[in-house]
N, C-alpha and C. Protein backbone atom coordinates (compact mmCIF):
# COMPACT_ATOMS: atom_id res chain seq x y z
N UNK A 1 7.65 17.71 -11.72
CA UNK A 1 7.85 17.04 -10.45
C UNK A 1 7.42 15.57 -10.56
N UNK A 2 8.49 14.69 -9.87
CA UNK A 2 7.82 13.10 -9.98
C UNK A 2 6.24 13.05 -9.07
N UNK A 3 5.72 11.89 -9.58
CA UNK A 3 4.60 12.20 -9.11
C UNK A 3 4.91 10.76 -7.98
N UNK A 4 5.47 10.25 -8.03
CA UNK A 4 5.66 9.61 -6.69
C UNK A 4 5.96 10.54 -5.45
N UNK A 5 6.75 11.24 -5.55
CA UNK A 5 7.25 12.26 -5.03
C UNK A 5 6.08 13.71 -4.34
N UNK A 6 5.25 13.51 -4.60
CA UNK A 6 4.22 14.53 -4.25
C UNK A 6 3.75 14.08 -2.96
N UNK A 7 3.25 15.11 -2.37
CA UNK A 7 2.63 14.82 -1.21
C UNK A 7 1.12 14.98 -1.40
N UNK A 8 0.57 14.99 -2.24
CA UNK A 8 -1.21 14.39 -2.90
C UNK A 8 -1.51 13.48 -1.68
N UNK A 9 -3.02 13.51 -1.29
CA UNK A 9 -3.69 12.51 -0.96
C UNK A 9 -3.50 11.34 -1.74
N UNK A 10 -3.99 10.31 -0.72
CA UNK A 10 -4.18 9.37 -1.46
C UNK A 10 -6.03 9.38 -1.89
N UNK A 11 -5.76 8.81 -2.42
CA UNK A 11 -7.71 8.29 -3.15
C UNK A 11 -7.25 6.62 -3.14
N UNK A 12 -8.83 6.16 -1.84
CA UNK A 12 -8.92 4.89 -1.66
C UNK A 12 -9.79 4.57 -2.71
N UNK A 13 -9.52 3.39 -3.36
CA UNK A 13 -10.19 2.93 -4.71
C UNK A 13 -11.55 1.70 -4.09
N UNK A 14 -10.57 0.93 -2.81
CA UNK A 14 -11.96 -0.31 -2.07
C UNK A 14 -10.59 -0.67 -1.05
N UNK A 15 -11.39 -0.97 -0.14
CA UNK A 15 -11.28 -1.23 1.29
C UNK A 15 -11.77 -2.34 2.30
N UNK A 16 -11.64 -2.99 2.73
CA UNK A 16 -12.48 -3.72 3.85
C UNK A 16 -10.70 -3.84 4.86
N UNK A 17 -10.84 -2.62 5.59
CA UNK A 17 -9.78 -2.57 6.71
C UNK A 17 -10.25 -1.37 7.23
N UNK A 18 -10.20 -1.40 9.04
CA UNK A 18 -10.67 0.13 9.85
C UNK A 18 -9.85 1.33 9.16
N UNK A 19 -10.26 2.12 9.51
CA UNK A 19 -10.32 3.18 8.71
C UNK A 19 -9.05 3.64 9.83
N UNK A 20 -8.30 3.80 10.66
CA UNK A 20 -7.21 3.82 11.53
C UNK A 20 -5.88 3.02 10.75
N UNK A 21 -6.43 2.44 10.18
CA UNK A 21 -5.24 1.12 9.71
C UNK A 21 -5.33 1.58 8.33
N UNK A 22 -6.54 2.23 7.48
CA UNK A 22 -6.21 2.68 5.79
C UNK A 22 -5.22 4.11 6.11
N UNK A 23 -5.26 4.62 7.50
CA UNK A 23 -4.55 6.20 7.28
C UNK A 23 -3.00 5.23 7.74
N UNK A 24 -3.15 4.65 8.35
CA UNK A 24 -1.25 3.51 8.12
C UNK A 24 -0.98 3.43 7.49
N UNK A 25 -1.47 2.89 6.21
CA UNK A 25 -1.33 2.41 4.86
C UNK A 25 -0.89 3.41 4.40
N UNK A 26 -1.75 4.73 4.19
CA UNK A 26 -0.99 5.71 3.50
C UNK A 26 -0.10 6.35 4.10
N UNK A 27 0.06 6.27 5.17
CA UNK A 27 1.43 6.91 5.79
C UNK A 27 2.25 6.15 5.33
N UNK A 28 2.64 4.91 5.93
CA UNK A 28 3.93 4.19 5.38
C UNK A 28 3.80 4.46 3.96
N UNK A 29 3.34 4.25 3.09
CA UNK A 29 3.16 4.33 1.74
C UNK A 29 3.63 5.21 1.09
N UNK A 30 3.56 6.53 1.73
CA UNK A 30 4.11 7.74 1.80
C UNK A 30 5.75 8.16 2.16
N UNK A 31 5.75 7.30 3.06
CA UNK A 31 7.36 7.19 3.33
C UNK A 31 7.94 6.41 2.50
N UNK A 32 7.41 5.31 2.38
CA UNK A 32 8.21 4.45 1.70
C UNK A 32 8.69 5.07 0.64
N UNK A 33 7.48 5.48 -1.01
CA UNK A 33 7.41 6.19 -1.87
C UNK A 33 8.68 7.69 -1.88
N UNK A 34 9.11 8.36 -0.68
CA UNK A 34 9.85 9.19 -0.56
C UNK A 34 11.42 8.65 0.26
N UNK A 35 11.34 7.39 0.61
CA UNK A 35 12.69 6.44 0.62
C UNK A 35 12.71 5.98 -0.86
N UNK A 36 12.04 5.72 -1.72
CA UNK A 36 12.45 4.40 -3.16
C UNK A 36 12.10 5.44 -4.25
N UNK A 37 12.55 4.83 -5.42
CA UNK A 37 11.51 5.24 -6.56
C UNK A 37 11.63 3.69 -7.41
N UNK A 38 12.03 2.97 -7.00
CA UNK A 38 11.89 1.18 -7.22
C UNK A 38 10.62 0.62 -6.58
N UNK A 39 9.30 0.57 -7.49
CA UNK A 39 8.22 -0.32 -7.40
C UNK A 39 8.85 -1.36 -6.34
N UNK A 40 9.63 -1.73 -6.81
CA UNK A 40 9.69 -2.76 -5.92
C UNK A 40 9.99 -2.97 -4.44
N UNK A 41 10.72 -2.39 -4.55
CA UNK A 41 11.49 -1.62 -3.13
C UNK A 41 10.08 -0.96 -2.01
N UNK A 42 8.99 -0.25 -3.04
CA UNK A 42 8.51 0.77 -2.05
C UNK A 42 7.45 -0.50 -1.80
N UNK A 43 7.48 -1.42 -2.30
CA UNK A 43 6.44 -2.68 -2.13
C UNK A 43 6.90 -3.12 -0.46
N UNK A 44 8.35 -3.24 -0.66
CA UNK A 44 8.94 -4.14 0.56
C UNK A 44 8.74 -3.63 1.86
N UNK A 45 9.18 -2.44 1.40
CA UNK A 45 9.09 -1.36 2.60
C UNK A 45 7.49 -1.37 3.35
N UNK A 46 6.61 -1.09 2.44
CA UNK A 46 5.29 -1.12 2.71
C UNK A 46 5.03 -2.76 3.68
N UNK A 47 5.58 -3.72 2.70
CA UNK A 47 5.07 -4.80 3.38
C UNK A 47 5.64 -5.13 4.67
N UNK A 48 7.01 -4.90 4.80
CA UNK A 48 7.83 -5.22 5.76
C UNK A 48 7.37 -4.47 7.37
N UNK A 49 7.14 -2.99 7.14
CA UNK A 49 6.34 -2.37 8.21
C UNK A 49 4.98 -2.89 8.49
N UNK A 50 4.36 -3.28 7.73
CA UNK A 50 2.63 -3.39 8.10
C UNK A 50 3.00 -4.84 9.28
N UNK A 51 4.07 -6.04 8.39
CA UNK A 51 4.38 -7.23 9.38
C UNK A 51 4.83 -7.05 10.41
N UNK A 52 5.46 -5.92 10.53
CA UNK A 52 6.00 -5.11 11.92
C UNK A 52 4.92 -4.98 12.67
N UNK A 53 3.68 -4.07 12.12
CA UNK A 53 3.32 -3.46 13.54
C UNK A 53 1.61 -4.57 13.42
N UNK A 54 1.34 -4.93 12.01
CA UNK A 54 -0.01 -5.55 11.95
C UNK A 54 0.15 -7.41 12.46
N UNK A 55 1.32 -7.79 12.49
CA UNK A 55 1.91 -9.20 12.43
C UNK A 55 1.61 -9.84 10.87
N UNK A 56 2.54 -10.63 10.58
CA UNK A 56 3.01 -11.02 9.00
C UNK A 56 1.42 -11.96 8.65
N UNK A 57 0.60 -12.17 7.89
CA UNK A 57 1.50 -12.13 6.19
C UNK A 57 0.54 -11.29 5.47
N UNK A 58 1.39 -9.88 5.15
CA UNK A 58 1.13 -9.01 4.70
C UNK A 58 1.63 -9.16 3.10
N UNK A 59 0.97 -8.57 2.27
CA UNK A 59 1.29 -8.79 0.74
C UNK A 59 1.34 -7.50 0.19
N UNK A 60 1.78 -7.35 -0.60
CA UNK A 60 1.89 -5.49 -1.41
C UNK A 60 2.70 -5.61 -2.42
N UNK A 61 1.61 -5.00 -3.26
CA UNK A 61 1.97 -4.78 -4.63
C UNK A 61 1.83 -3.25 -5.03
N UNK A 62 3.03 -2.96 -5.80
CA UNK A 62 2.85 -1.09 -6.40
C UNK A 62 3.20 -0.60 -7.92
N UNK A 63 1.96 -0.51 -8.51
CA UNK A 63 2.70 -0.49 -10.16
C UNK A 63 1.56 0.71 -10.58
N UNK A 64 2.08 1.15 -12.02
CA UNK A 64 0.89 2.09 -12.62
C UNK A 64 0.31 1.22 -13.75
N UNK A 65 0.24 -0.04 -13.74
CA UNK A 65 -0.62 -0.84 -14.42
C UNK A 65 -0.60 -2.28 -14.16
N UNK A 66 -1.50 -2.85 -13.66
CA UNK A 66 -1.60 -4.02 -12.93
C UNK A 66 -3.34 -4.57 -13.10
N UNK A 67 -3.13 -6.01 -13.03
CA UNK A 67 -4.73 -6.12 -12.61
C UNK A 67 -4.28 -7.23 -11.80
N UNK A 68 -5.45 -7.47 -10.67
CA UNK A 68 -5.16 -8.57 -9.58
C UNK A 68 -6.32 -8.86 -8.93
N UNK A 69 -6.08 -10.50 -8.78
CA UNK A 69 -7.53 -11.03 -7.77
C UNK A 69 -7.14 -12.25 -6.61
N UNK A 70 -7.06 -11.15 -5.74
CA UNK A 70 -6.64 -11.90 -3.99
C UNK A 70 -7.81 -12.59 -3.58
N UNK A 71 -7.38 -13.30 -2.64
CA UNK A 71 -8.34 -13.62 -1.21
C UNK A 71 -7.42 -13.03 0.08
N UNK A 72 -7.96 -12.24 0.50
CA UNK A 72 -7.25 -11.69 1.71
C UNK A 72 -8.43 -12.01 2.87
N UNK A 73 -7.38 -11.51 4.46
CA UNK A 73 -8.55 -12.11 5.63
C UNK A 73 -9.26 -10.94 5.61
N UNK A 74 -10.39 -11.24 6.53
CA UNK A 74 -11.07 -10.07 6.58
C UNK A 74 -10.70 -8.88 7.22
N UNK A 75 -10.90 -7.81 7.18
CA UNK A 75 -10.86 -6.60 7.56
C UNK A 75 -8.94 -6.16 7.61
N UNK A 76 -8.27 -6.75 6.51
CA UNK A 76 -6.97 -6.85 6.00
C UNK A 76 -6.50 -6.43 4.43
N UNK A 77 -7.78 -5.40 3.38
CA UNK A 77 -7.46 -5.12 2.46
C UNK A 77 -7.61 -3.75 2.16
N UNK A 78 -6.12 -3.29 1.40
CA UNK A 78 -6.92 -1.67 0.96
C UNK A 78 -6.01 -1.44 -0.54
N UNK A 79 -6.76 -1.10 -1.44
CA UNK A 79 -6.54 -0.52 -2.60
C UNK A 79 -6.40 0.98 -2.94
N UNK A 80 -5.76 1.76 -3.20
CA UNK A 80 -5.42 2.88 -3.03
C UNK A 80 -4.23 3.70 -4.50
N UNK A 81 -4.65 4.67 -4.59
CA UNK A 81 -3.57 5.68 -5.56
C UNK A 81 -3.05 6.56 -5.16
N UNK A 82 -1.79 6.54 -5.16
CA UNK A 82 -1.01 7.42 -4.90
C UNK A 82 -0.64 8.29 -6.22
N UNK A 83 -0.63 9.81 -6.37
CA UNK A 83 -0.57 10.08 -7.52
C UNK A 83 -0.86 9.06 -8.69
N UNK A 84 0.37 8.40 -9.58
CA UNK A 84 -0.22 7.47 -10.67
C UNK A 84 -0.11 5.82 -10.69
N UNK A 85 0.27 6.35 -9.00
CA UNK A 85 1.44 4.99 -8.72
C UNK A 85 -0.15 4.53 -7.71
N UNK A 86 -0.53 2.65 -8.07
CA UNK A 86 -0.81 2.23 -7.63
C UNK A 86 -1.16 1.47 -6.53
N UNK A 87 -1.98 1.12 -5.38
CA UNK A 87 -0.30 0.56 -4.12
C UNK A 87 -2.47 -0.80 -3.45
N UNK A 88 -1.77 -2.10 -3.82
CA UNK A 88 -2.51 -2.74 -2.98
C UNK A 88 -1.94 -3.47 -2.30
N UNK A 89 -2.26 -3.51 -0.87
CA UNK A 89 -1.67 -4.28 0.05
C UNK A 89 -2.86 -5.26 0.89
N UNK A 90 -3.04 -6.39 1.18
CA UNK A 90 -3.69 -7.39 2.21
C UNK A 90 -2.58 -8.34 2.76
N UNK A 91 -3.35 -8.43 4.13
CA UNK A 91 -3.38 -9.76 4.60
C UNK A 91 -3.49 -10.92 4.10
N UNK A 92 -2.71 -12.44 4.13
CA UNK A 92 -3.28 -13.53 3.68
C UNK A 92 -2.24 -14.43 3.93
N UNK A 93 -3.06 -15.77 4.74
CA UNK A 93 -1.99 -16.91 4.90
C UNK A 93 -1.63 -16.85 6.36
């Protein structure tokens, strides 16, 4: 079975966003992931909803190997695994 494709928890890796807004994250994240199997795509999707309902400028990145160092606003970041698939998204700008 793809492992994008699973319905697994997520495991939050670090956070500074309410804990109402990290279970968003993995919901859309979740959908998205079961609309795409294009990294890239499930990035857009992710980002494009959060600017929807959080207001823009939302950032998101989704890979199974990455390293990265943001400045995001406060209480606007969450790092998270989805099965093997990576998914960080913040605020910034």
């Amino acid at each position: 079975m793809d492992q994008r494709r699973q319905e697994g928890r997520a495991i939050v890796k670090n956070a500074d966003m309410p804990e109402d807004m990290q279970q968003d994250a993995v919901e859309v994240a979740t959908t998205a992931m079961n609309h795409n199997t294009i990294e890239k795509e499930i990035a857009a999707e992710i980002k494009k909803e959060f600017d929807r309902r959080f207001n823009p400028n939302w950032h998101c990145i989704v890979g199974r190997n990455f390293g990265c160092y943001v400045t995001h606003e406060t209480k606007s970041f969450i790092y998270f695994l989805m099965g093997q698939t990576a998914i960080l998204l913040f605020k910034s700008g």
